[in-house]
Protein backbone atom coordinates (compact mmCIF):
# COMPACT_ATOMS: atom_id res chain seq x y z
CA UNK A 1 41.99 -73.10 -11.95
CA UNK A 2 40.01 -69.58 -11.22
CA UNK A 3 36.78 -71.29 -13.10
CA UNK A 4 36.83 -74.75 -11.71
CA UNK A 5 38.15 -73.84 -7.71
CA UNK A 6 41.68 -74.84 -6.18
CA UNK A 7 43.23 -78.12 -6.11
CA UNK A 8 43.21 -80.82 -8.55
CA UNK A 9 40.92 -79.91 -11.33
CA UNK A 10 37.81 -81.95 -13.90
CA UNK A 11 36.86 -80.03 -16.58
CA UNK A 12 33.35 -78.81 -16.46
CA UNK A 13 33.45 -80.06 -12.73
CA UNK A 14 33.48 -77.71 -9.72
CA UNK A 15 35.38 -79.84 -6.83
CA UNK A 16 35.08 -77.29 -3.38
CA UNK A 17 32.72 -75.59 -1.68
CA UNK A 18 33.65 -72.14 -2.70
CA UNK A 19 31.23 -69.64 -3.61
CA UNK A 20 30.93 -68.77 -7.52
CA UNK A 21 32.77 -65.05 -8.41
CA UNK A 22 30.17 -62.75 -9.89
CA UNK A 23 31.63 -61.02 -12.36
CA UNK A 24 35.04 -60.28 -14.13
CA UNK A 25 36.33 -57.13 -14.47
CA UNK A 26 39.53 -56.27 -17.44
CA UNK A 27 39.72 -56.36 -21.06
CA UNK A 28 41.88 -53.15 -21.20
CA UNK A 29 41.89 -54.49 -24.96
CA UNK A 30 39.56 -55.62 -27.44
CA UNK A 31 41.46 -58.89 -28.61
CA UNK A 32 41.79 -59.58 -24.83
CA UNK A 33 38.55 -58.88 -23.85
CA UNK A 34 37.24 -61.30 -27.04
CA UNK A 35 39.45 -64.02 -26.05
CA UNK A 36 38.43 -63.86 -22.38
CA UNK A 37 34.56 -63.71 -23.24
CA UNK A 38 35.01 -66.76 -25.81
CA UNK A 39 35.60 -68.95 -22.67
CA UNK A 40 33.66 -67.05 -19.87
CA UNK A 41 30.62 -67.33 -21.75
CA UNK A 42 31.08 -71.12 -21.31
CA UNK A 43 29.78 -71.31 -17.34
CA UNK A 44 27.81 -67.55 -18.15
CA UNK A 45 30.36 -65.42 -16.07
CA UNK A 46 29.87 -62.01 -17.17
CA UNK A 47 33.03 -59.40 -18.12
CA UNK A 48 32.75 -55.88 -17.34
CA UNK A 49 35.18 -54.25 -19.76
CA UNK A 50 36.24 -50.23 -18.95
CA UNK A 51 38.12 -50.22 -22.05
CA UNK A 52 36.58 -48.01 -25.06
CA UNK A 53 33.25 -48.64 -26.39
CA UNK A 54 33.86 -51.20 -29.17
CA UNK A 55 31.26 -52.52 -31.97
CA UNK A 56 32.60 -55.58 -31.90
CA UNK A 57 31.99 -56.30 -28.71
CA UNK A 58 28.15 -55.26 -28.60
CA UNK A 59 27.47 -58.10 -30.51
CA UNK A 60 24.71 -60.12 -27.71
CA UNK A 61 24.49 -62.90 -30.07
CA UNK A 62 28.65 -63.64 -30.10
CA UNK A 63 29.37 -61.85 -26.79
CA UNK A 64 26.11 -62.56 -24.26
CA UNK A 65 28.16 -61.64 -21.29
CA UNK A 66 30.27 -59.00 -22.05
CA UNK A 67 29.16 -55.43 -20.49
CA UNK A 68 30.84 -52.80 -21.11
CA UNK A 69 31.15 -49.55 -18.79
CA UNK A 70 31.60 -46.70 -21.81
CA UNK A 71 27.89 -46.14 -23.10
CA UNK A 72 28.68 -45.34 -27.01
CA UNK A 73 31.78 -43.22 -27.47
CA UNK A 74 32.29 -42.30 -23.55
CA UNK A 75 35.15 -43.67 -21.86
CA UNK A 76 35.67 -45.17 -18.06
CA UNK A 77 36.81 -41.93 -16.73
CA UNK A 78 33.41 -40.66 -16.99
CA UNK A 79 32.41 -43.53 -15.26
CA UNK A 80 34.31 -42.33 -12.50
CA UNK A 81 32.97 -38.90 -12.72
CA UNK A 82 29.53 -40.26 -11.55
CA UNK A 83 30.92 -41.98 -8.64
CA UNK A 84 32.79 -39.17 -7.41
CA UNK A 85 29.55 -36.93 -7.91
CA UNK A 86 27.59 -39.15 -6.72
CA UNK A 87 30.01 -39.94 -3.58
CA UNK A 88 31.08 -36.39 -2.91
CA UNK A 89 34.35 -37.79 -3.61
CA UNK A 90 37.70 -35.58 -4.05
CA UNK A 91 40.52 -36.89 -6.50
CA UNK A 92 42.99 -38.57 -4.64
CA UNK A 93 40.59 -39.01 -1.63
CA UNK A 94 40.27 -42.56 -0.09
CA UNK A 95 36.91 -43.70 1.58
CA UNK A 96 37.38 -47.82 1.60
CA UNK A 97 40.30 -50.34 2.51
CA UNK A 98 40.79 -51.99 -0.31
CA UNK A 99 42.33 -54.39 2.07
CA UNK A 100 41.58 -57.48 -0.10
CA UNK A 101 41.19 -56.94 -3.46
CA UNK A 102 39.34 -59.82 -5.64
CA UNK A 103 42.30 -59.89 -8.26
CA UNK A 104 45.44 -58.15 -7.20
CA UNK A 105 48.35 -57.18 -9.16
CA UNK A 106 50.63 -58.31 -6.66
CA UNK A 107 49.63 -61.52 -6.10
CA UNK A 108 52.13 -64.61 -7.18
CA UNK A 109 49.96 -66.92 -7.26
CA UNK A 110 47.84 -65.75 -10.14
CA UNK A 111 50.63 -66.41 -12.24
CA UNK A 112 49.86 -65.22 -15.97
CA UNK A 113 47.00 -63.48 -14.26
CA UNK A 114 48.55 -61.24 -12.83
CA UNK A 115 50.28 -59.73 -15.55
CA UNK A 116 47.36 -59.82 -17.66
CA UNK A 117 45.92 -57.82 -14.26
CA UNK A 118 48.73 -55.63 -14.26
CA UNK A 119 48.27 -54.93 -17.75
CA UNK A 120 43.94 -54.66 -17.34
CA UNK A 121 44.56 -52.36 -14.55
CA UNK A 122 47.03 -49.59 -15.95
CA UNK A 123 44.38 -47.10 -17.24
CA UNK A 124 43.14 -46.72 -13.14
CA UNK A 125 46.03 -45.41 -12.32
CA UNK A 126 46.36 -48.81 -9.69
CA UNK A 127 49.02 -47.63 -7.37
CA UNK A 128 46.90 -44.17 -6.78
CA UNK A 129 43.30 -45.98 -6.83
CA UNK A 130 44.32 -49.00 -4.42
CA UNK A 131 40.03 -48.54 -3.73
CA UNK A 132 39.13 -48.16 -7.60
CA UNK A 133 39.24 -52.42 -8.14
CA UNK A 134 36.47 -52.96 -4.88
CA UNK A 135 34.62 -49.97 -6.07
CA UNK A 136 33.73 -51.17 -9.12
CA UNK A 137 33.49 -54.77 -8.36
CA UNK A 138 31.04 -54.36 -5.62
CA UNK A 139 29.19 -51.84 -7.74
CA UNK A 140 29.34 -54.84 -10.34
CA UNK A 141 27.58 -57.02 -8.22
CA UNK A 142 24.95 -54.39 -7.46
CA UNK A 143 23.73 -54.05 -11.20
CA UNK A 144 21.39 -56.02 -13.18
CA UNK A 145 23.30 -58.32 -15.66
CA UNK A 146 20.23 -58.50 -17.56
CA UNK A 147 20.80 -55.34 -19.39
CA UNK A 148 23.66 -53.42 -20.76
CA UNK A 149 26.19 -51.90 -17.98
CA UNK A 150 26.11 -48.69 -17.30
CA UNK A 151 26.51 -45.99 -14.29
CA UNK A 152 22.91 -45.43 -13.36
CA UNK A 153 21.97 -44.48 -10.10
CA UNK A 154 18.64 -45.63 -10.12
CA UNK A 155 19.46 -48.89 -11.60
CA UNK A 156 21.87 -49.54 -9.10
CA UNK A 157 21.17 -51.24 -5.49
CA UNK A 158 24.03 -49.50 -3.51
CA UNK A 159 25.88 -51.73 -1.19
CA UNK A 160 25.48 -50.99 2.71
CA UNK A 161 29.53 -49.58 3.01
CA UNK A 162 28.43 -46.94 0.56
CA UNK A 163 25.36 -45.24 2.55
CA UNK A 164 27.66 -42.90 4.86
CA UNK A 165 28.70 -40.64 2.74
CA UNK A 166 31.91 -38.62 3.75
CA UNK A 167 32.45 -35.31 3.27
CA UNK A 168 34.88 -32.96 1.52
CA UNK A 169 38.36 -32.66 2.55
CA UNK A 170 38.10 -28.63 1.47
CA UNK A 171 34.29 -27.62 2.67
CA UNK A 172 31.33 -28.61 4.78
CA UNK A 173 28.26 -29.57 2.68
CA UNK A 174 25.95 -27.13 2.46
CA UNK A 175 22.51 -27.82 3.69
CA UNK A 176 18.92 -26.64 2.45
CA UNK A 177 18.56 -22.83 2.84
CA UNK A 178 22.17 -22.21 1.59
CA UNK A 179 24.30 -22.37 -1.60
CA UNK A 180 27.56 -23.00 -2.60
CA UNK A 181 29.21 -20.04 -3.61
CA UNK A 182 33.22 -20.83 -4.85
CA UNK A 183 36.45 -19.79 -3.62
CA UNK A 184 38.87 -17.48 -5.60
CA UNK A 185 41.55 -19.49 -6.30
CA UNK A 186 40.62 -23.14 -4.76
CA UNK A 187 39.90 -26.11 -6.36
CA UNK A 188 35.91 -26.93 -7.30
CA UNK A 189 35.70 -28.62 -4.21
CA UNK A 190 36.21 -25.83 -2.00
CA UNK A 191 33.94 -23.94 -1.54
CA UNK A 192 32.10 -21.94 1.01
CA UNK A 193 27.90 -21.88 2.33
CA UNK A 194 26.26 -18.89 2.09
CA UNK A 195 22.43 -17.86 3.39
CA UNK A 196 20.42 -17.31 0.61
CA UNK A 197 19.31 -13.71 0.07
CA UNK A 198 16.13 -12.68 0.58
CA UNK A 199 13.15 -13.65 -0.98
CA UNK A 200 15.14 -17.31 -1.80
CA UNK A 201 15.34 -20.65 -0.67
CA UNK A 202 17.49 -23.57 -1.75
CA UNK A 203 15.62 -27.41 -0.93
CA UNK A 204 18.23 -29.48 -1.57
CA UNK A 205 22.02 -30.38 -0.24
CA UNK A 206 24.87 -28.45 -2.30
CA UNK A 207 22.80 -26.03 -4.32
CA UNK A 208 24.67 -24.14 -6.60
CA UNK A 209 22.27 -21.25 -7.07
CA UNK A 210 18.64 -20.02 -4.66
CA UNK A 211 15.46 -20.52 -6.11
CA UNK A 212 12.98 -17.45 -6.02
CA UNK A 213 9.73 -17.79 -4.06
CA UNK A 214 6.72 -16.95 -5.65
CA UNK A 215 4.86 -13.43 -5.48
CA UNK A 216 2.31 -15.13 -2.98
CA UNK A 217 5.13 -17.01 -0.75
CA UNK A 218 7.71 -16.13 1.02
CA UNK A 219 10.84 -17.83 2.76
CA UNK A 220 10.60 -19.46 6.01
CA UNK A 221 13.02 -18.55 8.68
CA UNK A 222 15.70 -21.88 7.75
CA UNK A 223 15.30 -20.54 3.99
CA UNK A 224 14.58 -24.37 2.72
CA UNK A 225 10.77 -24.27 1.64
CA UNK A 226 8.18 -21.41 0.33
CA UNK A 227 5.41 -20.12 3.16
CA UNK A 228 2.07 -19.08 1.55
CA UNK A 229 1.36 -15.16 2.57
CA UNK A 230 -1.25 -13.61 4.63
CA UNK A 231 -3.45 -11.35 2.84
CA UNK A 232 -4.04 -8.13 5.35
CA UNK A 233 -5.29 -4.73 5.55
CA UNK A 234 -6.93 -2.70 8.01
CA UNK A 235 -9.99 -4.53 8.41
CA UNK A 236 -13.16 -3.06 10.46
CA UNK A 237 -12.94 -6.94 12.27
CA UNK A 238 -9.58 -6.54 14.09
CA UNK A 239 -9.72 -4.50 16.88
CA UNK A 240 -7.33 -1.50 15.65
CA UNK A 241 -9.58 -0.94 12.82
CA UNK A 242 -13.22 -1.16 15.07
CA UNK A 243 -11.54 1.50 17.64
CA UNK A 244 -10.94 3.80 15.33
CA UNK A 245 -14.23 3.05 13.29
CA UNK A 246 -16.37 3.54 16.37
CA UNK A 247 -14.14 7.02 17.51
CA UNK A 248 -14.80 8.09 14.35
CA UNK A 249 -18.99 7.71 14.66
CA UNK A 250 -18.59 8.91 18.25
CA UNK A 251 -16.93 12.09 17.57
CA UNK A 252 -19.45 12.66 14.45
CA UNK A 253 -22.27 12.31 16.83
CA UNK A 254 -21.15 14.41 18.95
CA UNK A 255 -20.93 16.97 16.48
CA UNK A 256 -24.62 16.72 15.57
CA UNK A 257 -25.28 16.57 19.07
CA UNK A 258 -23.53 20.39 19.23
CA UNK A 259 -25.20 21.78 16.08
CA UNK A 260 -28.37 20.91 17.58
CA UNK A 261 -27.29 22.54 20.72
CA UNK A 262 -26.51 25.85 19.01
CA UNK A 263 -29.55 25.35 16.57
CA UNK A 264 -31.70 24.99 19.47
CA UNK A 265 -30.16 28.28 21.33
CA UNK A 266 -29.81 30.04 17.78
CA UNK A 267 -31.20 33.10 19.72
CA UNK A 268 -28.90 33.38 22.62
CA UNK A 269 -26.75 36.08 22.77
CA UNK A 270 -23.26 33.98 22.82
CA UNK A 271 -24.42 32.18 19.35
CA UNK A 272 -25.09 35.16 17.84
CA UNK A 273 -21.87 36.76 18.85
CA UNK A 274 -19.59 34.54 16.86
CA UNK A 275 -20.70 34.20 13.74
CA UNK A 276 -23.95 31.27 13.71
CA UNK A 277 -23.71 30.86 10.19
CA UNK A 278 -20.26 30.41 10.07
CA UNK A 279 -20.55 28.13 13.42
CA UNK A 280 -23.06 25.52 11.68
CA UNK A 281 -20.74 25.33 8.17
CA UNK A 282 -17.58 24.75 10.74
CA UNK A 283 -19.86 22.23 12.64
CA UNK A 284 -21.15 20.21 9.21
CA UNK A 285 -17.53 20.06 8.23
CA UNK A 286 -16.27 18.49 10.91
CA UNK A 287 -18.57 16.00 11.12
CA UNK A 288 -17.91 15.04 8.06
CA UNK A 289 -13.89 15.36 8.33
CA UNK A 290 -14.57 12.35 11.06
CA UNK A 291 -16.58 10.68 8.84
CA UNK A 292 -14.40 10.47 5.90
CA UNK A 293 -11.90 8.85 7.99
CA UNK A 294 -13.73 5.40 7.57
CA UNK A 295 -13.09 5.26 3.88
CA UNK A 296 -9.55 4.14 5.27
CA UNK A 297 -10.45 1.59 6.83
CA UNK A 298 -11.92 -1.75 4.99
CA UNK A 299 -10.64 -3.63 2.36
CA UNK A 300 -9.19 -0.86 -0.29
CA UNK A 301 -10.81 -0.56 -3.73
CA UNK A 302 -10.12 1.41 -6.75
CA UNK A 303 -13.05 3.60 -6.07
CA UNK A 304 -12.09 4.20 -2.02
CA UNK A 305 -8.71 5.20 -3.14
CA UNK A 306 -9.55 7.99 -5.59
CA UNK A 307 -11.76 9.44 -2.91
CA UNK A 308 -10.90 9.03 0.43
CA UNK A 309 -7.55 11.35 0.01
CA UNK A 310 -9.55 13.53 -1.84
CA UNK A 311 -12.80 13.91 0.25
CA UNK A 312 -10.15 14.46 3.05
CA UNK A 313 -8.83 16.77 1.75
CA UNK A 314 -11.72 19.04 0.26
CA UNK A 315 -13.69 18.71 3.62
CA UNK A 316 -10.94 19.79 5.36
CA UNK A 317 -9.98 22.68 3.70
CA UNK A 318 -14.17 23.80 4.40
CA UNK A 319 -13.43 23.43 7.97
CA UNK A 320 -9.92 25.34 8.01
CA UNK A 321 -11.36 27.95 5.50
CA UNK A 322 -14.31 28.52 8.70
CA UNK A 323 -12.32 28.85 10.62
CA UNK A 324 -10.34 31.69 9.02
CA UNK A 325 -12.97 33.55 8.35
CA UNK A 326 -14.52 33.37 11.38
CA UNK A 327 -10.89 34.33 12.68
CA UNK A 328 -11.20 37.89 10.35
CA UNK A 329 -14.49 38.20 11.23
CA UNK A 330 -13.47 38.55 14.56
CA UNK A 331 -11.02 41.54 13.49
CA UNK A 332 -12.89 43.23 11.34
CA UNK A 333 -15.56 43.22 13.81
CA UNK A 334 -13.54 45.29 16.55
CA UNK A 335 -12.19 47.30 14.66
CA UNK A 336 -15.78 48.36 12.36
CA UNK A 337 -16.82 49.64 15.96
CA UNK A 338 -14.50 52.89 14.73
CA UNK A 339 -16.93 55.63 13.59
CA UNK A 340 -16.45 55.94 9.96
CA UNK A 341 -14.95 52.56 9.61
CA UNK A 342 -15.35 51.21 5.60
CA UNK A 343 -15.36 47.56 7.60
CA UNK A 344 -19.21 47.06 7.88
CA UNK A 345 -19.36 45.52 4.51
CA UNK A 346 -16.88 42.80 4.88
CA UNK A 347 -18.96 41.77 8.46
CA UNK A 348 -21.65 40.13 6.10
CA UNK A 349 -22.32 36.33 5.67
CA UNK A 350 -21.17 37.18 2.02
CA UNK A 351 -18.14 37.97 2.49
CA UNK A 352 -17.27 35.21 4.42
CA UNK A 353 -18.47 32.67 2.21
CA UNK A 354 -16.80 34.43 -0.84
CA UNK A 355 -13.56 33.51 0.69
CA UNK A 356 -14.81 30.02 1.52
CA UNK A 357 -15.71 29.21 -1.64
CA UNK A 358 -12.02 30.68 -3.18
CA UNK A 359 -10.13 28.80 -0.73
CA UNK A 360 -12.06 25.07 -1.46
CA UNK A 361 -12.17 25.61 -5.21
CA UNK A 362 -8.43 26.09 -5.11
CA UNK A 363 -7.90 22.52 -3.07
CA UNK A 364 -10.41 20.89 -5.66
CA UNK A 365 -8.40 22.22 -8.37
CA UNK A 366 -5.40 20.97 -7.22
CA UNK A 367 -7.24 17.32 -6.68
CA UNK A 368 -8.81 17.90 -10.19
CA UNK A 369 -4.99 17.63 -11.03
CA UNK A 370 -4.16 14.77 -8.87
CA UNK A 371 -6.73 12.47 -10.31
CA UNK A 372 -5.56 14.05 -14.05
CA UNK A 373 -2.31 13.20 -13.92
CA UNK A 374 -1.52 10.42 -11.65
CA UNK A 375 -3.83 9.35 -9.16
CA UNK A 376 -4.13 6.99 -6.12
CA UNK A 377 -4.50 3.00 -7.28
CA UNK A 378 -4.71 -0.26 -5.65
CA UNK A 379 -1.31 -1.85 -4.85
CA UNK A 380 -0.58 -5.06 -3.18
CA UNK A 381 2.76 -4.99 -1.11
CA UNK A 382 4.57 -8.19 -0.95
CA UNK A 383 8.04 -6.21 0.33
CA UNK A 384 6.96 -4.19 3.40
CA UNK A 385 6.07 -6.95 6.10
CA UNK A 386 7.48 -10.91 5.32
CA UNK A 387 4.41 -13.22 5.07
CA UNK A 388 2.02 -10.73 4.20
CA UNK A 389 0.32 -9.37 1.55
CA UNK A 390 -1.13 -6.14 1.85
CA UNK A 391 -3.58 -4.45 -0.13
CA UNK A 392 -3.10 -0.87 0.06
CA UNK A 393 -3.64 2.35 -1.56
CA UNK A 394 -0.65 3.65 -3.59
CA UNK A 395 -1.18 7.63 -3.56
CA UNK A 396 0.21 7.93 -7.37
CA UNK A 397 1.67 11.55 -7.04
CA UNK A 398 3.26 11.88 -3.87
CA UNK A 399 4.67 15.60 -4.92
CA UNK A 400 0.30 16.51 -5.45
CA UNK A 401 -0.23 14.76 -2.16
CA UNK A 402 1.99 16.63 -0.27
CA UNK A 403 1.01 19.81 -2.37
CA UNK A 404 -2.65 19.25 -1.36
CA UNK A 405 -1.35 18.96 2.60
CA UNK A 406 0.52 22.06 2.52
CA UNK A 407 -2.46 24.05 1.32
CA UNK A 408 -4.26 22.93 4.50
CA UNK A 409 -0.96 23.69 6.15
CA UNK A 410 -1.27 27.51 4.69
CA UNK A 411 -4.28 28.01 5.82
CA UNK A 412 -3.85 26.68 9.31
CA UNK A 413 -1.12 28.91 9.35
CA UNK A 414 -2.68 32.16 8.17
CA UNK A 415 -6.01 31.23 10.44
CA UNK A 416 -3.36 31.10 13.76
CA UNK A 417 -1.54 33.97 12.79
CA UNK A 418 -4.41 36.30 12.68
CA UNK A 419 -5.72 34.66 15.87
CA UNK A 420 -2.78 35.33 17.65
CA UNK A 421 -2.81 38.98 16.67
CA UNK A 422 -6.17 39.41 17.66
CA UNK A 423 -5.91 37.23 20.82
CA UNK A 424 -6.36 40.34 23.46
CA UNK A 425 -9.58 41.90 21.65
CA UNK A 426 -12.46 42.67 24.52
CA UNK A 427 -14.04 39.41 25.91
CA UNK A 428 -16.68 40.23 24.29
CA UNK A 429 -15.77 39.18 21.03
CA UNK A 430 -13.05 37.42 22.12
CA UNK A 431 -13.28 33.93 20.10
CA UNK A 432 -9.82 34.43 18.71
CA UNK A 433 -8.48 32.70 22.09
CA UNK A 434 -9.86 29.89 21.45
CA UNK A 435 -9.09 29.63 17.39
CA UNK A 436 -5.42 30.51 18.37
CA UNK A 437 -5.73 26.99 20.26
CA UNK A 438 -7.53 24.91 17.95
CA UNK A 439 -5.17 25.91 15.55
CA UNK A 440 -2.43 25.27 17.54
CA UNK A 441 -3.62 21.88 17.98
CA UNK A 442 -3.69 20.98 14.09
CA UNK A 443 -0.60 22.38 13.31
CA UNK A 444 1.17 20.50 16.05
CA UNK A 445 -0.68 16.95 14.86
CA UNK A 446 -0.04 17.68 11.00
CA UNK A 447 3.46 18.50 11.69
CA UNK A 448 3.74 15.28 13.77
CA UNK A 449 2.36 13.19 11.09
CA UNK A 450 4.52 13.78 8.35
CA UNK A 451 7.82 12.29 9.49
CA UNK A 452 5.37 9.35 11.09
CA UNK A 453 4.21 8.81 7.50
CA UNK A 454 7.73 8.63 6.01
CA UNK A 455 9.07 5.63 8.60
CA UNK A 456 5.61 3.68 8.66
CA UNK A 457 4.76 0.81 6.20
CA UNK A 458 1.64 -1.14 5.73
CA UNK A 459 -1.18 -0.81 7.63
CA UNK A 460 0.53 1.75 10.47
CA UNK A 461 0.52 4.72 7.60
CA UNK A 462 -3.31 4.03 7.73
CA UNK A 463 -3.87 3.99 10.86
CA UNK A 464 -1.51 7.16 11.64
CA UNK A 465 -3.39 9.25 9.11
CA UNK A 466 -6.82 8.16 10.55
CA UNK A 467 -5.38 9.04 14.03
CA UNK A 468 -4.33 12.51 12.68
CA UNK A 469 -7.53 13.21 11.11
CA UNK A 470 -9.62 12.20 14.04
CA UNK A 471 -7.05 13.91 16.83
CA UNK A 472 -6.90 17.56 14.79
CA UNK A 473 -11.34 17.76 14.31
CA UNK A 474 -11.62 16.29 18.18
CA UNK A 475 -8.81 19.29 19.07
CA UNK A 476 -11.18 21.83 16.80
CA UNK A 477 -14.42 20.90 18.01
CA UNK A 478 -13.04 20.88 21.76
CA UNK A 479 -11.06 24.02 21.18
CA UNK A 480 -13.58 26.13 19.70
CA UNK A 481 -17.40 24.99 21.15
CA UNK A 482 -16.55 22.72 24.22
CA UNK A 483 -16.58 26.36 26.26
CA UNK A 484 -19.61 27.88 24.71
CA UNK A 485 -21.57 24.52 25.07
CA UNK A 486 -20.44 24.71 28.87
CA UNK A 487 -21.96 28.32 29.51
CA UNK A 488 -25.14 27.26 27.41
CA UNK A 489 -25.72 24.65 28.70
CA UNK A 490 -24.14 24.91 32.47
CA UNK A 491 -23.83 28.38 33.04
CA UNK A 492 -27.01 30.03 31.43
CA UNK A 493 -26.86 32.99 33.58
CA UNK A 494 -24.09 34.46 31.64
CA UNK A 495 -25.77 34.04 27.92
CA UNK A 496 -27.67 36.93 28.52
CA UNK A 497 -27.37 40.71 26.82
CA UNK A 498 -26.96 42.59 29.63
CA UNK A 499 -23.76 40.36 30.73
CA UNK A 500 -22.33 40.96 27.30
CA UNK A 501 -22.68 44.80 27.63
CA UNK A 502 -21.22 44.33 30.68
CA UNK A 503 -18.36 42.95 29.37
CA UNK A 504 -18.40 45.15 26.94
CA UNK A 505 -18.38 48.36 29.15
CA UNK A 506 -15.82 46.89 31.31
């Protein structure tokens, strides 16, 4: 009756309009499933069997029509597995109505059938999978019967009911940019969505663990795909890097511009008072201390960062060393006015350049060390600043560093200290005012610099050590000469000898 339609029946004859069924689903057995196929394969109706994967039946030649769900050894429930994964279905959980059923165990009128259904149907559990039997029927009717039956998502044509996918009874799904991370004590299904840390993304619905970006990418904002990074350093293009490039050459010009001020009035009696000698080394050096300060800007090589620390550093240590000799001259010069005074000898040029020398072999010995033992190399940060990469000098020995600072520190310190002693000599030699200042002025941007240094990353340490460099030489070059340029230049009356004695006598 179920192969030829309702109603009085012709073998081999189909009397009604009814539309052919597509498939058969049972054969819980193998002797049921064999007898069933013997006659189904009469009008080509094919059987889906769940049962276990039998030989017997995976004979094509006997059996044309006969598909059977377990692939090899695996069984129906693993079958179900797929759907479930594939469904983001919970056990127990009911998406469809089942509300008509092609063969139902209940139904009367299918007389044997519906034993033989009851029977077929046991190993689904039937009364707790009402939604099992239109599952896989309408997932039968989505598969190829041309080849052997098996759950295969890309070999399937999903019906339309199955497209909205509903969610967990337990948890949300977790979109791209977060991961499913379980819960202590809760079934698999529960779970709960977590940002993935940094430096990770996750593509894809329901990840179970972040996927690390690449050295040269980084996360976007959502966390769900991989940014390429910005390559950056403090370039002479942008304009932080030309400002300080071109204050820099200004401020070294400058300096020329004084030495030939006091080379041109070599002879005037307010050169010649404070040391020339010591005036043009202190002048060179400083030029040359603002100069050095555009070997940190540019794109950092290996060569640049072995020397621009250490050029700073020696260069420096010339100019601090003037000035504290130029600072004891200044002593030593009162007080060798004393008759008798043993202090004539140290007044020389010699002298004075004896303890220049000491002092910048001393700061080149402890660079000779620095580049010895660990020196400055080229890094790229990838950590500091998200979506950038920046090339950078890594200083190697930050202990040597910090060693080589506090030298400069030392003598900054001893160079004010004896200035300040010596700060109410006579007018007349009376430069130890102004060193007091100029001194004052380092110390006060050194010791600003350092905590700077510690909180900055990236190209801000650069900058802020350019900054300090160029602010401490501009505060001892305005200090020291900006007042004796004024009365050469402005005030000419008073570089005369008989206004120094006058002082002097006074």
């Amino acid at each position: 009756m179920w192969l030829s339609g309702s109603g009085p029946t012709i073998p081999n004859y189909r009397c009604d309009k009814q539309s052919n069924s597509v498939a058969v689903i049972g054969g819980m057995s193998t002797t049921l499933s064999m007898a069933i196929a013997t006659i189904l394969k009469l009008y080509k109706v094919p059987q889906i069997s769940y049962g276990l994967f039998d030989l017997l039946l995976a004979d094509k030649v006997q059996y044309p029509y006969v598909y059977q769900m377990g692939s090899k050894q695996s069984t129906l429930h693993l079958a179900f597995i797929q759907l479930m994964l594939h469904f983001d279905w919970n056990w127990l959980h009911h998406f469809l109505k089942c509300t008509n059923p092609v063969i139902s165990a209940n139904d009367k009128s299918c007389g044997n059938g519906a034993r033989m259904a009851a029977e077929t149907y046991d190993i689904l559990n039937f009364k707790s999978f009402p939604d099992a039997i239109e599952i896989l029927v309408k997932v039968g009717q989505a598969i190829p019967l041309n080849q052997e039956f098996s759950i295969n998502e890309e070999d399937i044509d999903w019906p339309a009911e199955f497209s909205q996918t509903p969610i967990s009874t337990c948890s949300l799904k977790c979109g791209p940019g977060f991961k499913k991370t379980a819960l202590e004590g809760q079934p698999t299904c529960c779970f709960n969505c977590t940002t993935c840390p940094q430096g990770k993304i996750s593509n894809h619905t329901d990840a179970e663990e972040c996927l690390q970006c690449p050295e040269d990418q980084y996360p976007n904002k959502k966390r769900d795909r991989c940014l390429p990074r910005t390559v950056t350093f403090l370039a002479y293009e942008e304009p932080l890097g030309m400002t300080l490039a071109c204050a820099a050459i200004c401020f070294s010009l400058l300096t020329v511009l004084v030495l030939g001020v006091f080379l041109k009035h070599r002879d005037t009696p307010i050169v010649k008072a404070n040391n020339r000698s010591l005036s043009y080394t202190l002048l060179v050096s400083l030029s040359l201390c603002f100069l050095c300060s555009l070997l940190f800007i540019g794109h950092p090589t290996t060569a640049t960062c072995l020397l621009r620390q250490t050029t700073f550093a020696v260069v420096f240590t010339v100019a601090v060393s003037c000035i504290l000799a130029k600072t004891i001259t200044v002593v030593l010069a009162f007080r060798a006015t004393q008759p008798g005074s043993r202090l004539h000898r140290w007044l020389g040029s010699t002298a004075s350049y004896s303890l220049i020398f000491t002092c910048t072999i001393i700061q080149m010995g402890l660079c000779g060390i620095w580049l010895g033992t660990y020196p400055p190399f080229l890094e790229m940060d990838i950590h500091s600043e998200p979506g950038f990469i920046i090339i950078q000098c890594n200083e190697g020995s930050l202990l040597i560093f910090y060693c080589v600072l506090g030298y400069m520190a030392l003598l900054a310190l001893a160079s004010f200290t004896v200035a300040f002693l010596a700060r109410n000599l006579p007018d007349t030699f009376n430069e130890a005012k102004f060193l007091t200042f100029s001194m004052l002025v380092f110390c006060s941007v050194w010791i600003s610099f350092l905590p700077s240094y510690q909180s900055s990353k990236g190209k801000a340490i650069v900058a802020l050590e350019i900054f300090a460099i160029l602010t401490s030489s501009a505060g001892i070059l305005t200090c020291i000469f900006a007042p004796k340029c004024y009365v050469i230049l402005l005030r000419s009356e008073r570089n005369t000898l008989e206004i120094l004695k006058r002082k002097s006598t006074s």
